[in-house]
C-alpha atoms as a PDB file:
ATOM      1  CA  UNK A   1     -26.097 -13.162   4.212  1.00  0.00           C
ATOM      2  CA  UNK A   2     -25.825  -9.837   5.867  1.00  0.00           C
ATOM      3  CA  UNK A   3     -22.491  -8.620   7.323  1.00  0.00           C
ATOM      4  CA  UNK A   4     -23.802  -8.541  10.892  1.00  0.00           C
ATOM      5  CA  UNK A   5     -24.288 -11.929  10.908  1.00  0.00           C
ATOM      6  CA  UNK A   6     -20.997 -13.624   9.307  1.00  0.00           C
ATOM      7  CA  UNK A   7     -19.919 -17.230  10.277  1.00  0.00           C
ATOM      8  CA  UNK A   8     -16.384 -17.101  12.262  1.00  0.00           C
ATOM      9  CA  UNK A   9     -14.740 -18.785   9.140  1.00  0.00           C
ATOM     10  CA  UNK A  10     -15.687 -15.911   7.360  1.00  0.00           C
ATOM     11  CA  UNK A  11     -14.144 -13.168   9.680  1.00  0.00           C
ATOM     12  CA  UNK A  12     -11.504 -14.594   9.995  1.00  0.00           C
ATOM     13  CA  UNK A  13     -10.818 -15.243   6.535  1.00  0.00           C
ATOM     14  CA  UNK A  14     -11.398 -11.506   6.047  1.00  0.00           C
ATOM     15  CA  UNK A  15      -9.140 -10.749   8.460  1.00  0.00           C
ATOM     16  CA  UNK A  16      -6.313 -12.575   7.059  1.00  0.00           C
ATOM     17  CA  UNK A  17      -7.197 -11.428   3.921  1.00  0.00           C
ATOM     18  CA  UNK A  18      -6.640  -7.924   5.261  1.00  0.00           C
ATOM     19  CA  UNK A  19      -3.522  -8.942   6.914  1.00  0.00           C
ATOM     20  CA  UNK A  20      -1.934  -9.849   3.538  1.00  0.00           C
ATOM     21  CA  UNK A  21      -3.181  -6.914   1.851  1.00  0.00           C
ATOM     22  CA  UNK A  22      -2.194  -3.938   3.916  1.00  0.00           C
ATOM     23  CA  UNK A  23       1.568  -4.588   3.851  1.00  0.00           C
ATOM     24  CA  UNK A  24       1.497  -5.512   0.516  1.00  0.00           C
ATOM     25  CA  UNK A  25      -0.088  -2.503  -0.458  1.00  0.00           C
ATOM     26  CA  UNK A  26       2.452  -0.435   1.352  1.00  0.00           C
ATOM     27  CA  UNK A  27       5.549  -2.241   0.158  1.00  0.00           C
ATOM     28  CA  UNK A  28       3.754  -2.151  -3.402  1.00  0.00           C
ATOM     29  CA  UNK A  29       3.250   1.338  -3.267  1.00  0.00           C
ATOM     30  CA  UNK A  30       7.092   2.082  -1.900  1.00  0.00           C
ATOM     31  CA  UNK A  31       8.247  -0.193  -4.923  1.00  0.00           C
ATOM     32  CA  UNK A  32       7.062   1.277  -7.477  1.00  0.00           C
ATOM     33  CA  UNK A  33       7.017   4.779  -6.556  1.00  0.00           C
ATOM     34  CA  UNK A  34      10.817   3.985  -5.141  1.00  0.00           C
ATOM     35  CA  UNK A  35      11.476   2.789  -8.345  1.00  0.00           C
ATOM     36  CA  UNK A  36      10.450   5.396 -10.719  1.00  0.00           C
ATOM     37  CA  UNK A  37      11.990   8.320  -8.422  1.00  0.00           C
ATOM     38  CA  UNK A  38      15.118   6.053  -8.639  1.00  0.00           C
ATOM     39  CA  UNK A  39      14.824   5.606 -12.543  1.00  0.00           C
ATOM     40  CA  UNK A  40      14.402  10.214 -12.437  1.00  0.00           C
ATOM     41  CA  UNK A  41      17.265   9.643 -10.678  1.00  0.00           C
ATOM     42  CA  UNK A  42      19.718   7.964 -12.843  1.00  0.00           C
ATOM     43  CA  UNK A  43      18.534   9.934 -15.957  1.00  0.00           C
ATOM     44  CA  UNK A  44      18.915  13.349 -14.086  1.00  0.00           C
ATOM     45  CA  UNK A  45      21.637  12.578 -12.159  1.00  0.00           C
ATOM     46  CA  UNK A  46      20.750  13.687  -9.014  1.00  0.00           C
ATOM     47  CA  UNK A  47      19.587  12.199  -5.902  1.00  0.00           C
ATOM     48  CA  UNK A  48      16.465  13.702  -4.303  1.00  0.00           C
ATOM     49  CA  UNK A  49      13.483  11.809  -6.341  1.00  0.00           C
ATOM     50  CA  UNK A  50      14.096   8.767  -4.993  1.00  0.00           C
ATOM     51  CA  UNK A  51      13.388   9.345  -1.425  1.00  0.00           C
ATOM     52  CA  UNK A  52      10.581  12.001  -2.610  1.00  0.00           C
ATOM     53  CA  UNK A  53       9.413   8.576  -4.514  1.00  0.00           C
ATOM     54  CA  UNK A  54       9.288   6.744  -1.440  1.00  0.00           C
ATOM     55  CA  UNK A  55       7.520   9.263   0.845  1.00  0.00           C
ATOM     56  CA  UNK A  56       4.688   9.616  -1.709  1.00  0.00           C
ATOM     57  CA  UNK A  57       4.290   5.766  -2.228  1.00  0.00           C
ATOM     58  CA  UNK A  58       3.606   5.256   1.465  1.00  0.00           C
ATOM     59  CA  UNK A  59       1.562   8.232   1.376  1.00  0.00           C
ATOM     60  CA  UNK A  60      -0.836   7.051  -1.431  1.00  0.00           C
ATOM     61  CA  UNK A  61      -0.960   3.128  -0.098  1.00  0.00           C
ATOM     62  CA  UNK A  62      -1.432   4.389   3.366  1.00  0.00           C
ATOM     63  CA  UNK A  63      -4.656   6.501   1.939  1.00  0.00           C
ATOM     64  CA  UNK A  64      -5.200   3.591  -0.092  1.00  0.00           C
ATOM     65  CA  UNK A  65      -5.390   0.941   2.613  1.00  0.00           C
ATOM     66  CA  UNK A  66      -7.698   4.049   4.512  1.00  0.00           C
ATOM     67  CA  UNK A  67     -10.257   4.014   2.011  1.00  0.00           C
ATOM     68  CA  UNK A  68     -10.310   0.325   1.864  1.00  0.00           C
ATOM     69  CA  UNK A  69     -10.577  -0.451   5.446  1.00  0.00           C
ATOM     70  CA  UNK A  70     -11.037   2.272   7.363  1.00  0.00           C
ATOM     71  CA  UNK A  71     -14.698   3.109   6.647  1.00  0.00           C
END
């Protein structure tokens, strides 16, 4: 079946599919990338990789979630 012509069910499942997946991409991507510029942090002893950590997570889920669903 061709994507122009998709039953309702099937939209909709996509959308909620979607729904799911964005913010768990984002909070995924602040996790992990969080985490490890919290993990520099404690062996270094400083405090600046973990909200660099952050910043770049969202960055990368946000272009991420872009090339996923925003063609």
């Amino acid at each position: 079946m061709s994507e122009d012509k998709l039953r309702p069910e099937e939209d909709a499942q996509g959308f909620a599919s979607a729904a799911w997946s964005i913010p768990s991409t984002l909070l995924a991507g602040m996790a992990i990338y969080g985490g490890a510029g919290w993990l520099l942090d404690r062996w270094l002893d400083t405090s600046a990789f973990f909200p660099i950590g952050v910043v770049v997570g969202v960055v990368l889920a946000v272009y991420l979630v872009y090339r996923k669903y925003g063609r």
